[in-house]
Protein backbone atom coordinates (compact mmCIF):
# COMPACT_ATOMS: atom_id res chain seq x y z
CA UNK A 1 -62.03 -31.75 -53.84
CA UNK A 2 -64.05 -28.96 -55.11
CA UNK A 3 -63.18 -26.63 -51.89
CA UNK A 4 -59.62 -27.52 -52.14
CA UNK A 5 -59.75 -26.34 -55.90
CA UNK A 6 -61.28 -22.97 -55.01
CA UNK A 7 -58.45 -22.40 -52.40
CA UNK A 8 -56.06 -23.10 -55.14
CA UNK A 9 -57.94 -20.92 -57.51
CA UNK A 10 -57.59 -18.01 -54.95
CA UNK A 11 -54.50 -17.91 -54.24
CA UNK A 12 -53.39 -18.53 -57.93
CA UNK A 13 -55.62 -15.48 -58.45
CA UNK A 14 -53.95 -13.76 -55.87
CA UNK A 15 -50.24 -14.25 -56.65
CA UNK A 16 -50.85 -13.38 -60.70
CA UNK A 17 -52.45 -10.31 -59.33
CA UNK A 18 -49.23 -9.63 -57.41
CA UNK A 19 -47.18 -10.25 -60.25
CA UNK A 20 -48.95 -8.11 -62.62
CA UNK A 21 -48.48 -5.07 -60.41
CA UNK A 22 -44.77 -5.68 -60.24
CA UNK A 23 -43.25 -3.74 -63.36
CA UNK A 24 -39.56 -4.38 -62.93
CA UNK A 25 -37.64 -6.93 -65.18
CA UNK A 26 -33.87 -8.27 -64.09
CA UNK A 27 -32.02 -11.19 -65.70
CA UNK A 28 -29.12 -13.76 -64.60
CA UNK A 29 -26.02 -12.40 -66.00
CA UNK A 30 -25.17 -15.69 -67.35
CA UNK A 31 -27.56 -17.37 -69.89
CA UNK A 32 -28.31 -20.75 -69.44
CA UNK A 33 -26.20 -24.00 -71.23
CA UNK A 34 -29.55 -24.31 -73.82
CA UNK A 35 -28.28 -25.19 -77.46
CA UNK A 36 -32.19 -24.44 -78.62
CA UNK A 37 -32.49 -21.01 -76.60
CA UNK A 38 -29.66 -20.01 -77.86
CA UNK A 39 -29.24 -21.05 -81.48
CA UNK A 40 -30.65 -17.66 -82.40
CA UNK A 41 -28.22 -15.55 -80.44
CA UNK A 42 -25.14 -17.82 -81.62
CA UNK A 43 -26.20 -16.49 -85.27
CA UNK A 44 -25.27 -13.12 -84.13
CA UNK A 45 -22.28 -14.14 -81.95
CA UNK A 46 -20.55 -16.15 -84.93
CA UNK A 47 -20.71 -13.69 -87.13
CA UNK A 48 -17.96 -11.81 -89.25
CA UNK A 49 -19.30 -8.26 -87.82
CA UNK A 50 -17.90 -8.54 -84.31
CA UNK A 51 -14.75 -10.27 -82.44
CA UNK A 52 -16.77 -12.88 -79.68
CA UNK A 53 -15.14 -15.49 -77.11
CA UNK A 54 -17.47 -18.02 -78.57
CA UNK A 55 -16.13 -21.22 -76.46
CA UNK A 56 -16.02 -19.95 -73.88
CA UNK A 57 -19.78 -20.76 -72.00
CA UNK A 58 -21.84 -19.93 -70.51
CA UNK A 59 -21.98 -16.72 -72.43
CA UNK A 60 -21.78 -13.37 -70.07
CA UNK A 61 -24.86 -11.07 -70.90
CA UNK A 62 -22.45 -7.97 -70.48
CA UNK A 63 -20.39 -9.19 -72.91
CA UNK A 64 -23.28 -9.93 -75.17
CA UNK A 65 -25.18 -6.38 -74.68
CA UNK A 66 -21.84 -4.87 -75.90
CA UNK A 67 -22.44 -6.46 -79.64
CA UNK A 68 -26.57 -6.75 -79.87
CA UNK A 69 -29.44 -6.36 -78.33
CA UNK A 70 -30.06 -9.63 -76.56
CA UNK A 71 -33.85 -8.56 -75.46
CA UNK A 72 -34.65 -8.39 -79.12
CA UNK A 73 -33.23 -11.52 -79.64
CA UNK A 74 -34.93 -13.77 -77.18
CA UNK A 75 -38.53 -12.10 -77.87
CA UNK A 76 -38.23 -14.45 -80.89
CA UNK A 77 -38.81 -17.13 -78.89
CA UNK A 78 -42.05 -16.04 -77.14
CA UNK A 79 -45.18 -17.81 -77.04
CA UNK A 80 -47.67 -15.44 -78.76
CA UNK A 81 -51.78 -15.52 -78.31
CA UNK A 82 -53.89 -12.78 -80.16
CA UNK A 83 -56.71 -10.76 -77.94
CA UNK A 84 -58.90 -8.85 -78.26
CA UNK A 85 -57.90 -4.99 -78.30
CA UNK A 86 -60.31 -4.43 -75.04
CA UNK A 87 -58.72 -7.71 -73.39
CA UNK A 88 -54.96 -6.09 -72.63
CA UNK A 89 -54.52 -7.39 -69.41
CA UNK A 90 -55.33 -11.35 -70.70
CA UNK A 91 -52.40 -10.34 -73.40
CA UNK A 92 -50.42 -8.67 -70.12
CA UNK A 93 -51.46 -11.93 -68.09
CA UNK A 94 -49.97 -14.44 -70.34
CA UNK A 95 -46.94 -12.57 -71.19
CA UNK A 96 -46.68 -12.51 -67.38
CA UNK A 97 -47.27 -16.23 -67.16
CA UNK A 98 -45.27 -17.69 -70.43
CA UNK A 99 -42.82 -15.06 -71.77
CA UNK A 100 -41.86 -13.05 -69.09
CA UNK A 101 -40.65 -12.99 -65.47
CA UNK A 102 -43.57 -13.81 -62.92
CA UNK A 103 -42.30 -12.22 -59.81
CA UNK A 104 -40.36 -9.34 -59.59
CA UNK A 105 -38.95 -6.89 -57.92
CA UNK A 106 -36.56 -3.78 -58.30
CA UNK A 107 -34.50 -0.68 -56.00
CA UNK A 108 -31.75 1.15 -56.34
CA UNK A 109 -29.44 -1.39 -54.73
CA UNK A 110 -31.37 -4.85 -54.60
CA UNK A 111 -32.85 -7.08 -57.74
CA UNK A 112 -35.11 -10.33 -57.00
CA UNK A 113 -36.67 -12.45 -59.39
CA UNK A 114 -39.00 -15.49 -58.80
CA UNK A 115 -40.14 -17.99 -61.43
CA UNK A 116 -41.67 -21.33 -61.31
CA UNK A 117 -40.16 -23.91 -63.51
CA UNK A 118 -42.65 -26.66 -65.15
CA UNK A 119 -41.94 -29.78 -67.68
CA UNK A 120 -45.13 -31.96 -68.38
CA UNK A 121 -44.95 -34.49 -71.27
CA UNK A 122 -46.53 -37.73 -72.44
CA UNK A 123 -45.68 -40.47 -74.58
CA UNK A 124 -45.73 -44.06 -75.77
CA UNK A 125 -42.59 -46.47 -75.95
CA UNK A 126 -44.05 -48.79 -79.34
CA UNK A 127 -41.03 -51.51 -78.62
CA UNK A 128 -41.26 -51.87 -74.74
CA UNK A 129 -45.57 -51.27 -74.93
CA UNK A 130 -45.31 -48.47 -72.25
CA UNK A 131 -46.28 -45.17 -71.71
CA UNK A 132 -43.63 -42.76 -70.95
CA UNK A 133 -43.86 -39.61 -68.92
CA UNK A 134 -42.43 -36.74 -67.22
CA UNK A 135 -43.81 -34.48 -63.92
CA UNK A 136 -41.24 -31.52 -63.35
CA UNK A 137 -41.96 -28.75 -61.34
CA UNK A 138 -39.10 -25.89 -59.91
CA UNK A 139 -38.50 -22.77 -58.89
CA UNK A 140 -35.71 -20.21 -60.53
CA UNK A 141 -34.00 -17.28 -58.10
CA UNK A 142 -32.17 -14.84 -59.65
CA UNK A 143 -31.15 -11.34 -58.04
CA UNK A 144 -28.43 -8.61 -57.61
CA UNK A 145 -26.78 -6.99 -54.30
CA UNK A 146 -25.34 -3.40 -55.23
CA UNK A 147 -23.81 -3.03 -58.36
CA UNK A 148 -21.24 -5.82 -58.18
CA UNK A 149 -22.58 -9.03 -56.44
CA UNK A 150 -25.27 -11.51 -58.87
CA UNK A 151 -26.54 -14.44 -57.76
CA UNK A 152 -28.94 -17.77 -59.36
CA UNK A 153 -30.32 -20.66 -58.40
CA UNK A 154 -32.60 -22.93 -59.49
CA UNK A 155 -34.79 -26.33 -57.87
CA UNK A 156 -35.95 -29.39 -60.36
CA UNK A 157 -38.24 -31.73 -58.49
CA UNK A 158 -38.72 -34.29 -60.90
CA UNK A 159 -40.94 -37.92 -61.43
CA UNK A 160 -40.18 -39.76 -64.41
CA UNK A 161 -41.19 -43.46 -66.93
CA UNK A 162 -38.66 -43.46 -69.77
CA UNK A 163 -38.11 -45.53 -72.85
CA UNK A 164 -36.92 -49.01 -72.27
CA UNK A 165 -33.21 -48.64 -73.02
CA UNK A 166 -33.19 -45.87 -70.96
CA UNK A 167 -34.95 -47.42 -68.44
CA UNK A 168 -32.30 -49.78 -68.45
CA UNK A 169 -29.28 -48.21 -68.10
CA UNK A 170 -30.65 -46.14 -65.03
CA UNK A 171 -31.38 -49.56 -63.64
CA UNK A 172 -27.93 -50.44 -63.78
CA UNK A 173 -26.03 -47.49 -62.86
CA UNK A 174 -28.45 -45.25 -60.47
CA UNK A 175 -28.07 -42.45 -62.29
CA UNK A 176 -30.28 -40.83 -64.72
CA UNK A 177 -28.66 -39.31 -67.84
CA UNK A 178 -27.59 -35.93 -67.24
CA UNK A 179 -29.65 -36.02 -63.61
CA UNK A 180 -28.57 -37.46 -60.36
CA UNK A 181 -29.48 -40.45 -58.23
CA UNK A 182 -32.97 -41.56 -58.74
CA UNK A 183 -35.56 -42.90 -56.20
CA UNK A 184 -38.41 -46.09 -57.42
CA UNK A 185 -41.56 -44.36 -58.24
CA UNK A 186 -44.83 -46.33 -58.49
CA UNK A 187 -44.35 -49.80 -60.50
CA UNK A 188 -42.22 -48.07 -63.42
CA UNK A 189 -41.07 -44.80 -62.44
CA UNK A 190 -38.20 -42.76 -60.86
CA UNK A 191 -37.97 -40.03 -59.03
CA UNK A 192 -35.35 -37.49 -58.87
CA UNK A 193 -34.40 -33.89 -57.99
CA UNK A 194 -31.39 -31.05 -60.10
CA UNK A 195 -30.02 -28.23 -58.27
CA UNK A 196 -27.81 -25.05 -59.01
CA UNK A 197 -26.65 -22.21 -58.75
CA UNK A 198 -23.99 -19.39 -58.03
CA UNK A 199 -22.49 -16.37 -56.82
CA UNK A 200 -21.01 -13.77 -59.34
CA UNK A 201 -18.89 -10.54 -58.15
CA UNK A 202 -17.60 -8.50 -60.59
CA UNK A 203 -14.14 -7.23 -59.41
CA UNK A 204 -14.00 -3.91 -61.85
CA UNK A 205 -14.34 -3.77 -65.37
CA UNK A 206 -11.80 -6.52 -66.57
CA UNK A 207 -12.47 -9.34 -63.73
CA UNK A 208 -15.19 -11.48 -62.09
CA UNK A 209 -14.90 -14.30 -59.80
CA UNK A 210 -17.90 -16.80 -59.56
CA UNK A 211 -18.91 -19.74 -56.92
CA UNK A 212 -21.41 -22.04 -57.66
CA UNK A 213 -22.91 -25.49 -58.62
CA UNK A 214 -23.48 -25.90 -62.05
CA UNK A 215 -22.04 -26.94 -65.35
CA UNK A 216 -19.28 -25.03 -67.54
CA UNK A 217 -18.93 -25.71 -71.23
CA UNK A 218 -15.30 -25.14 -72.94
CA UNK A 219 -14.99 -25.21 -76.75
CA UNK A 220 -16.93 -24.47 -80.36
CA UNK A 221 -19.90 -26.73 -81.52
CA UNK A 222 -22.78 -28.35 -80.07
CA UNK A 223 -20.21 -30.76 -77.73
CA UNK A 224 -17.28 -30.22 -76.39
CA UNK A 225 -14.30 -32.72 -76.06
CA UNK A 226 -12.49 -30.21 -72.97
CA UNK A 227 -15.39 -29.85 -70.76
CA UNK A 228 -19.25 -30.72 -72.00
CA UNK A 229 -22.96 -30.21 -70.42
CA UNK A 230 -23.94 -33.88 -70.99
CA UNK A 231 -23.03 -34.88 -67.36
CA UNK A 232 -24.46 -33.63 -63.76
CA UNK A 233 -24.02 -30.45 -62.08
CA UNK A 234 -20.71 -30.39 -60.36
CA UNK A 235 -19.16 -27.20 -57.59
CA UNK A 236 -16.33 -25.19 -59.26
CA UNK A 237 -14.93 -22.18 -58.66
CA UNK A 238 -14.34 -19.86 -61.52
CA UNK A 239 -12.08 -16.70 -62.17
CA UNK A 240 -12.35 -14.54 -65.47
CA UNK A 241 -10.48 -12.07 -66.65
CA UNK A 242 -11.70 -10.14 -70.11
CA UNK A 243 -9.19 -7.60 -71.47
CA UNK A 244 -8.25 -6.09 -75.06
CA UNK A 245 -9.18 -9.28 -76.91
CA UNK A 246 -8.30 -11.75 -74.67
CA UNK A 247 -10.14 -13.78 -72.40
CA UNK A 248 -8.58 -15.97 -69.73
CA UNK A 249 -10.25 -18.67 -67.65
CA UNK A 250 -9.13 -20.03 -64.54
CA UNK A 251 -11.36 -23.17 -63.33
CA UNK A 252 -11.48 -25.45 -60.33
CA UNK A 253 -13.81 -28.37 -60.28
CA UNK A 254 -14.85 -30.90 -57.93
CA UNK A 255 -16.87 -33.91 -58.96
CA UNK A 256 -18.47 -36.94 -57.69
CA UNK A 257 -18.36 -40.17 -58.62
CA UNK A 258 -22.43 -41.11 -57.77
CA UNK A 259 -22.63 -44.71 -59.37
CA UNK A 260 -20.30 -46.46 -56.23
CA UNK A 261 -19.97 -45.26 -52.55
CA UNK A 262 -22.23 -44.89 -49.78
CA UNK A 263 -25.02 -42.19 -49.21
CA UNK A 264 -24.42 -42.33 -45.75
CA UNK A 265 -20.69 -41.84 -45.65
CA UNK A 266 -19.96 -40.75 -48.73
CA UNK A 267 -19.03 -41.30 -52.93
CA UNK A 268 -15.53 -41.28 -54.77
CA UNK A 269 -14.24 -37.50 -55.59
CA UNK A 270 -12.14 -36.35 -58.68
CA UNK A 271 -10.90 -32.62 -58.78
CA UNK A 272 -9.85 -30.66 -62.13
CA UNK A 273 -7.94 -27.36 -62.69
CA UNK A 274 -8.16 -25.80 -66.15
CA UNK A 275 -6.74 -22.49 -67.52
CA UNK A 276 -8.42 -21.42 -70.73
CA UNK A 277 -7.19 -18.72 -73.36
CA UNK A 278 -9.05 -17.21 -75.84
CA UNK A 279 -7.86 -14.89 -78.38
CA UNK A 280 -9.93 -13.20 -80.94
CA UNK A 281 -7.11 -12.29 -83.39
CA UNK A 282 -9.76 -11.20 -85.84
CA UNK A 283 -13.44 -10.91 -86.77
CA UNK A 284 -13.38 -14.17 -88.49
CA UNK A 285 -10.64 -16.03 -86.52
CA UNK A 286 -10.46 -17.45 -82.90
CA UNK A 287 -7.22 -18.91 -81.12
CA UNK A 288 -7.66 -20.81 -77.91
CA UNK A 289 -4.86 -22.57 -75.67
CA UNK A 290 -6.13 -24.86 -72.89
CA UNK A 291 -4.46 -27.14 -69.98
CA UNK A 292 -6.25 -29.43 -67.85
CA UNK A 293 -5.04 -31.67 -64.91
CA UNK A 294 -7.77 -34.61 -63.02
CA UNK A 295 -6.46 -36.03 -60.27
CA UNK A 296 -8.38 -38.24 -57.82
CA UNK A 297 -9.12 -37.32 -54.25
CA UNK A 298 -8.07 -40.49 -52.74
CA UNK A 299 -6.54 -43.85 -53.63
CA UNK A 300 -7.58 -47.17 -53.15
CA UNK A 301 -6.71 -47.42 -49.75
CA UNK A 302 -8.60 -44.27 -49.08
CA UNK A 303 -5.48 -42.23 -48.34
């Protein structure tokens, strides 16, 4: 054990000290569906100083860098440690670690960005006398190709006890809450995994088209009666278009029905289309008109 935690030490050692020396920074141009990470920016975006598609979400960083500086903004949420004046590169070594991007790397016509992605947590579940827990560990892509191609993607390897009613319900509809489909784990446990991601290609100054796997949030307020964040990640197809004060949303969705069917050959499919426009008429007021049609990919025959 002790030899196998020197290895680990070394190469930990070895992979900070790459990231240290790597002084470029590049960021998603969509921010992630986070109602805590981004409580401070909506502050800014809801205000009476500038005209903002604010249901429409994720937000687009472009759009955001137009009306504030969104660096300044998410510094606020930093994790902070005092050092010593002579001990910059500990300060420069957790900032690396817990604020900032880990691995990067910048030219002219090519971005990459590596992060892992961790979740640890313990607690105790009084009624059902259990402990609960949670193991996560990922990894976040992010990247651009010449000036109008973006991509993301991101891996959630995840083991899991939850509270008893929880517990429950994933017992009786093999799903977990906002996951996918878990897997026993030990006596009390599940294990499951989350991916997404996309491709974004911005199509000149008024349109961008984006591919992906993901989730898509339409509306004001922390949920959303058109399309919400509470469910799993589901492929769509999205075209924007962002002009004067308008901004029009064409969306194509596919989703899967992961409670009934058969791993093997397959589970139930529903598609959606939904056009979305948003009109800032003013500072202070915000018009949106929305249709939406579901259909089902088969009936019950399979045809």
């Amino acid at each position: 054990m002790l030899v196998k935690f020197v290895a680990l030490k070394k190469i930990f050692l070895l992979f900070l000290a790459f990231s240290l020396f790597q002084g470029a920074f590049a960021q998603s141009p969509y921010l992630p569906l986070n109602q805590d990470f981004n409580r401070g920016l909506q502050k800014v975006l809801y205000s009476k100083d500038d005209r903002f598609h604010t249901s429409i979400r994720p937000y687009y960083l472009p759009e955001i860098e137009k009306i504030t500086r969104y660096d300044s903004i998410s510094r606020l949420l930093w994790m902070y440690k005092k050092t010593a004046p002579d001990k910059k590169w500990k300060q420069k070594a957790w900032d690396k670690l817990f604020n900032m991007d880990v691995v990067t790397l910048y030219t002219k016509n090519f971005d990459l960005v590596v992060n892992p992605l961790m979740n640890f947590g313990v607690g105790r579940d009084v009624a059902g006398d259990k402990t609960t827990w949670v193991n996560t560990r990922g990894i976040e892509v992010k990247g651009r190709i010449g000036k109008a191609v973006t991509f993301y993607t991101r891996f959630y390897e995840n083991q899991a006890a939850f509270v008893g009613y929880v517990d429950y319900f994933i017992r009786k509809n093999h799903v977990v809450p906002g996951q996918g489909i878990p897997r026993s784990f030990k006596s009390d446990g599940f294990d499951y995994s989350n991916v997404s991601g996309y491709i974004n290609f911005q199509a000149g100054k008024y349109f961008h088209f984006q591919l992906g796997q993901g989730k898509n949030f339409l509306g004001d307020g922390y949920r959303s009666l058109i399309l919400s964040d509470v469910s799993f990640t589901n492929a769509y197809f999205k075209m924007v278009m962002n002009v004067w004060h308008l901004k029009y949303v064409v969306l194509y969705n596919q989703y899967i029905d992961i409670r009934s069917g058969i791993p093997e050959i397959g589970y139930p499919r529903k598609y959606s289309t939904v056009h979305y426009l948003s009109w800032a008429i003013s500072k202070r007021v915000n018009l949106s008109f929305f249709d939406a049609i579901v259909w089902q990919a088969t009936d019950t025959l399979g045809n």
